[in-house]
N, C-alpha and C. Protein backbone atom coordinates (compact mmCIF):
# COMPACT_ATOMS: atom_id res chain seq x y z
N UNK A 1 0.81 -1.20 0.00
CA UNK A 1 0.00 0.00 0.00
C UNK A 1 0.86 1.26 0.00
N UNK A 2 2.31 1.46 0.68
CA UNK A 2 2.80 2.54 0.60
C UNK A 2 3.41 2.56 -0.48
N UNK A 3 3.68 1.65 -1.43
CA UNK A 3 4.38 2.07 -2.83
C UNK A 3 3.48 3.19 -3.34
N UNK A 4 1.99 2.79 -3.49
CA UNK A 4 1.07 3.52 -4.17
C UNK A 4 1.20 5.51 -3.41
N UNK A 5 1.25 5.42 -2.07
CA UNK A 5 1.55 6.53 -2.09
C UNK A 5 2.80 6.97 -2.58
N UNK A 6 4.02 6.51 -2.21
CA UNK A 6 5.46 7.24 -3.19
C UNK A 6 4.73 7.62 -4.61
N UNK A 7 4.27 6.67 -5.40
CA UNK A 7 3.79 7.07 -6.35
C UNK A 7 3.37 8.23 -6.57
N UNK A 8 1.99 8.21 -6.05
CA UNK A 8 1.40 9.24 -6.10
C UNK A 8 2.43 10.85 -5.46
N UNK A 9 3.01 10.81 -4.42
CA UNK A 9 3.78 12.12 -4.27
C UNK A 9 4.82 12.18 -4.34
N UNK A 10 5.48 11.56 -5.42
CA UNK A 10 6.61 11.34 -6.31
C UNK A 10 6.36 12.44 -7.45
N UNK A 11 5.19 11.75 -8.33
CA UNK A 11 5.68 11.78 -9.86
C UNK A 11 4.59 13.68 -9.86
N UNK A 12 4.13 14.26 -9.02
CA UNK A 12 3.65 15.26 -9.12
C UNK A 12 4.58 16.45 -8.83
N UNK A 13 5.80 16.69 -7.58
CA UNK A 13 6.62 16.50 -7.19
C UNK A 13 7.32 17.23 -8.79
N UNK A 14 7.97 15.56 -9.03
CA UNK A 14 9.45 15.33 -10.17
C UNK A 14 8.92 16.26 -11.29
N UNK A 15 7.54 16.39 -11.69
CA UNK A 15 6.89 17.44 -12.49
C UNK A 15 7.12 18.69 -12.47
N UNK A 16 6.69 19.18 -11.13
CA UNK A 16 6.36 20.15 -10.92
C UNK A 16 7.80 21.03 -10.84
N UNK A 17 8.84 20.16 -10.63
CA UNK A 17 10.73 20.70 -10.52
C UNK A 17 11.00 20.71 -11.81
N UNK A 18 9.97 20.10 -13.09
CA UNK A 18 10.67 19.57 -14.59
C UNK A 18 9.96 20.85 -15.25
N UNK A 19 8.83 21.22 -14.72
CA UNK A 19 8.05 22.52 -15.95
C UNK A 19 8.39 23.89 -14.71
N UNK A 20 8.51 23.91 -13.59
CA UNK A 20 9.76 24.88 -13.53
C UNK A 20 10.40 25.09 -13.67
N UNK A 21 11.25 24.52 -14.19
CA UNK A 21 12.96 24.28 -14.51
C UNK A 21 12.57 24.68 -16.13
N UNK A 22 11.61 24.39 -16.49
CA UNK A 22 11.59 24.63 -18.31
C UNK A 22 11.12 26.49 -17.97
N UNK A 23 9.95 26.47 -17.45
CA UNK A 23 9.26 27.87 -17.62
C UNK A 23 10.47 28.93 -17.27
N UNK A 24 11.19 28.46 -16.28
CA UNK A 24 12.18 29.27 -15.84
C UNK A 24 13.19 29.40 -16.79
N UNK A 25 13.80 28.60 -17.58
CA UNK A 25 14.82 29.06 -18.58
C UNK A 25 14.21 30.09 -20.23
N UNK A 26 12.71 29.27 -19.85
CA UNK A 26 12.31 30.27 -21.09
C UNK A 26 11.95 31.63 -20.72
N UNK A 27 11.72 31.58 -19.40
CA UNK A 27 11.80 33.39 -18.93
C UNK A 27 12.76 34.25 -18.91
N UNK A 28 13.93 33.66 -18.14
CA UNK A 28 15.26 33.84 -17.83
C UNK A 28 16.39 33.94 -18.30
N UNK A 29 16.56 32.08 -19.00
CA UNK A 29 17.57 31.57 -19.43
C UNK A 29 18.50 30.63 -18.84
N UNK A 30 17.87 30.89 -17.02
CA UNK A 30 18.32 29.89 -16.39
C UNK A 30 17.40 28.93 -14.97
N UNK A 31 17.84 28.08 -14.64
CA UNK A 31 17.30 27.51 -13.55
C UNK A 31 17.53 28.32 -12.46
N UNK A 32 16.41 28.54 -11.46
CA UNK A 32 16.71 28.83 -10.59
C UNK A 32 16.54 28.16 -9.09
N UNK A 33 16.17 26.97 -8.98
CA UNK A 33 16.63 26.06 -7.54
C UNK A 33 15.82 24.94 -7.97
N UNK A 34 16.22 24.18 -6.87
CA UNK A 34 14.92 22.94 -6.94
C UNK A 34 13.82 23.36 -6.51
N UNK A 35 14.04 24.13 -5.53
CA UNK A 35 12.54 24.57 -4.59
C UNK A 35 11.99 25.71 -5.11
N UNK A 36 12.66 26.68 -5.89
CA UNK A 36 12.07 27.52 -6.43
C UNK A 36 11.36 27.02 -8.03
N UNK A 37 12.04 26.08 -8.26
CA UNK A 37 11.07 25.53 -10.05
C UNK A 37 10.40 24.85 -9.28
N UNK A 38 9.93 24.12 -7.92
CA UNK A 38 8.96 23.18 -7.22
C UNK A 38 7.80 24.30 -7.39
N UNK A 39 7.83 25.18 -6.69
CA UNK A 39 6.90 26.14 -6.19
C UNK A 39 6.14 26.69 -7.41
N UNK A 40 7.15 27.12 -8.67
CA UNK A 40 6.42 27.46 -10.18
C UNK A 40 5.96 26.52 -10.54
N UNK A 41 6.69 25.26 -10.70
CA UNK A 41 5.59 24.31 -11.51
C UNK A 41 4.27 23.93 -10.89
N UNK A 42 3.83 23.58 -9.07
CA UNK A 42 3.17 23.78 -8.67
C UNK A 42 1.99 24.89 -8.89
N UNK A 43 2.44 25.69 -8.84
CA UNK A 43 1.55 27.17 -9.16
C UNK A 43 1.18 27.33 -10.65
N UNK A 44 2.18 27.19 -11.23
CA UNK A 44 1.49 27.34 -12.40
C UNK A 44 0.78 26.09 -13.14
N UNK A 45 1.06 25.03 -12.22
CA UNK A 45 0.10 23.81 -12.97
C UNK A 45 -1.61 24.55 -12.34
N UNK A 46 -1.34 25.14 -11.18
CA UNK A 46 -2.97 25.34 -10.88
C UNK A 46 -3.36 26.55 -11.92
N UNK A 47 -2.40 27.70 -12.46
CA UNK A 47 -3.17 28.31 -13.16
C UNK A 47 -3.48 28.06 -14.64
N UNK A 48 -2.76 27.34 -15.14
CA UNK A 48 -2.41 26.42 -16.31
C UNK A 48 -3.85 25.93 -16.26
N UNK A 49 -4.81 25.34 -15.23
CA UNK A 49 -5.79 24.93 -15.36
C UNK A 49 -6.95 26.06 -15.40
N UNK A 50 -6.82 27.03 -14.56
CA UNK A 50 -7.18 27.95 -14.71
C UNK A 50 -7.45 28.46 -16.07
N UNK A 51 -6.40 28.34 -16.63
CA UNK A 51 -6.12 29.20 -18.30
C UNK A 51 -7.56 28.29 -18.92
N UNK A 52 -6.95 27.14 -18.61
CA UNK A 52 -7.88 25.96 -19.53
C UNK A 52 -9.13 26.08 -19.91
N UNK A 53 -10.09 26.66 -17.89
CA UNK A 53 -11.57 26.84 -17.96
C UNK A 53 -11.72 28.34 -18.40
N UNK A 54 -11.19 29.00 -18.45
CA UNK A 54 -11.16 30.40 -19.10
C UNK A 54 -11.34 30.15 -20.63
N UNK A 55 -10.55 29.30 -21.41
CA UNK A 55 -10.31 28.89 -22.91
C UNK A 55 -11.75 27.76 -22.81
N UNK A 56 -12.38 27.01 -21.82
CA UNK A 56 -13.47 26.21 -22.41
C UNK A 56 -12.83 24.53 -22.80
N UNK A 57 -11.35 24.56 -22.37
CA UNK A 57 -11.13 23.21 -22.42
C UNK A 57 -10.92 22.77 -21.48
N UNK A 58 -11.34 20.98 -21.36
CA UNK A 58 -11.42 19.98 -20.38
C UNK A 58 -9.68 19.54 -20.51
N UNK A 59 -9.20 19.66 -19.47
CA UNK A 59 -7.93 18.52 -19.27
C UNK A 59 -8.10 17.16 -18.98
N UNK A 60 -9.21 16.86 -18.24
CA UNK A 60 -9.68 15.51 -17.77
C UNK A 60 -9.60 14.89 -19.26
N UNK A 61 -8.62 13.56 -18.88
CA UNK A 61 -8.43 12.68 -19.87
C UNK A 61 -8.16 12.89 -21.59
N UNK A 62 -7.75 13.98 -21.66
CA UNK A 62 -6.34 14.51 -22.60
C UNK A 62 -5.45 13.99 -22.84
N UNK A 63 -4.71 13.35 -22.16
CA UNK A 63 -3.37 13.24 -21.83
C UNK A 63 -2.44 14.09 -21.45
N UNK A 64 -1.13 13.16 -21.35
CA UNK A 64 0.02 14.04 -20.41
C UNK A 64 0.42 14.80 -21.17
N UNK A 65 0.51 15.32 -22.58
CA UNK A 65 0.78 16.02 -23.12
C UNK A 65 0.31 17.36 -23.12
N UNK A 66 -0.90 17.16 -23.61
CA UNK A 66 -2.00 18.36 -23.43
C UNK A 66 -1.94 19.05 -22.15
N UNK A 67 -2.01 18.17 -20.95
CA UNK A 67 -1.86 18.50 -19.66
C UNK A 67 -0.39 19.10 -19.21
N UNK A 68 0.70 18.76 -20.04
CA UNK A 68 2.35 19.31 -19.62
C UNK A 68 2.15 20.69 -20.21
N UNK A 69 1.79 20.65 -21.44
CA UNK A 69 1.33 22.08 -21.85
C UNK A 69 0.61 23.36 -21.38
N UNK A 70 -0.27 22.99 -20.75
CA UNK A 70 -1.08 23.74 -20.03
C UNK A 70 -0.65 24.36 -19.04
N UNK A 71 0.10 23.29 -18.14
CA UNK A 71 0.65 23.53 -16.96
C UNK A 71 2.35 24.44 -17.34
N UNK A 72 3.08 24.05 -18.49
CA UNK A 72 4.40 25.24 -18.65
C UNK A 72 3.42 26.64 -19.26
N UNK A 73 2.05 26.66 -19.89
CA UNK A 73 2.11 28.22 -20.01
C UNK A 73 1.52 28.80 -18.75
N UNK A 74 1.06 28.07 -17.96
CA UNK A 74 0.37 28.31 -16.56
C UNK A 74 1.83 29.17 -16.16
N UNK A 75 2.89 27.92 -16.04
CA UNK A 75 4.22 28.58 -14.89
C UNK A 75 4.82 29.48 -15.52
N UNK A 76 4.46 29.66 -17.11
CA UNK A 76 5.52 31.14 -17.58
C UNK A 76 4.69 32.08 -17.20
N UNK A 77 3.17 32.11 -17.45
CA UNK A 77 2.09 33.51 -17.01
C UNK A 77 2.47 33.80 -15.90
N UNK A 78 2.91 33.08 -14.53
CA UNK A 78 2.96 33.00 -13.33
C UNK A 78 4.55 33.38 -13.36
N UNK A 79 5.59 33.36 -14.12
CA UNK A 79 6.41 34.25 -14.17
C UNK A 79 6.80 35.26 -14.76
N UNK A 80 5.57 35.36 -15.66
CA UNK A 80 5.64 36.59 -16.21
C UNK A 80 5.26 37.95 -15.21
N UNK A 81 4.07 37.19 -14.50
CA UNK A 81 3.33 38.44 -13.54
C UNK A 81 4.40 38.80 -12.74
N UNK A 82 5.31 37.71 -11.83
CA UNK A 82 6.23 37.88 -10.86
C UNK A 82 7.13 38.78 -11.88
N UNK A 83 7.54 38.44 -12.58
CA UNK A 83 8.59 39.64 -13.05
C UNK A 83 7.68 41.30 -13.14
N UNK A 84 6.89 41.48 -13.53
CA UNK A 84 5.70 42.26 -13.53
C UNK A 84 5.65 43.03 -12.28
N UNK A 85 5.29 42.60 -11.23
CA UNK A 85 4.94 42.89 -9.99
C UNK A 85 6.38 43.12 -9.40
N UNK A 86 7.12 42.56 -8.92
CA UNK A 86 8.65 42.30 -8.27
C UNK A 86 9.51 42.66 -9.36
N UNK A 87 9.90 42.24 -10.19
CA UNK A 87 11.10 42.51 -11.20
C UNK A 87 11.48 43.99 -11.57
């Protein structure tokens, strides 16, 4: 039974450090931590969904593709504002 959790707060996690780490070089040019691409990909996967119901599309059962997408323009909007606001 505890494999299934690693699972589960693993591979959301290893994501969320992989489309920060992307949104951040396409803002930037570079990485900026583990915990800081954790926190963007996190955030911007929630507004990434956000974007989605604003646009009228379902992510439910898309795939991971459609869904990786969503979630890196989520974390660049979400660093675009931060540069915006702070920068």
């Amino acid at each position: 039974m505890l494999e299934h959790i690693a699972d589960f707060t693993a591979w959301p996690i290893l994501t969320g450090i992989f489309i920060g780490y992307i949104a951040n070089r396409i803002m930037s040019g570079e990485g900026k931590g583990c915990c800081m691409n954790l926190f963007v990909g996190v955030v911007g996967s929630y507004a990434g969904t956000f974007i989605s119901h604003l646009l009228n599309i379902e992510l439910f059962g898309k795939g991971f593709l459609t869904n990786f997408v969503f979630c890196l323009l989520g974390a660049v909007v979400v660093l675009w504002i931060w540069r915006k606001l702070f920068g």
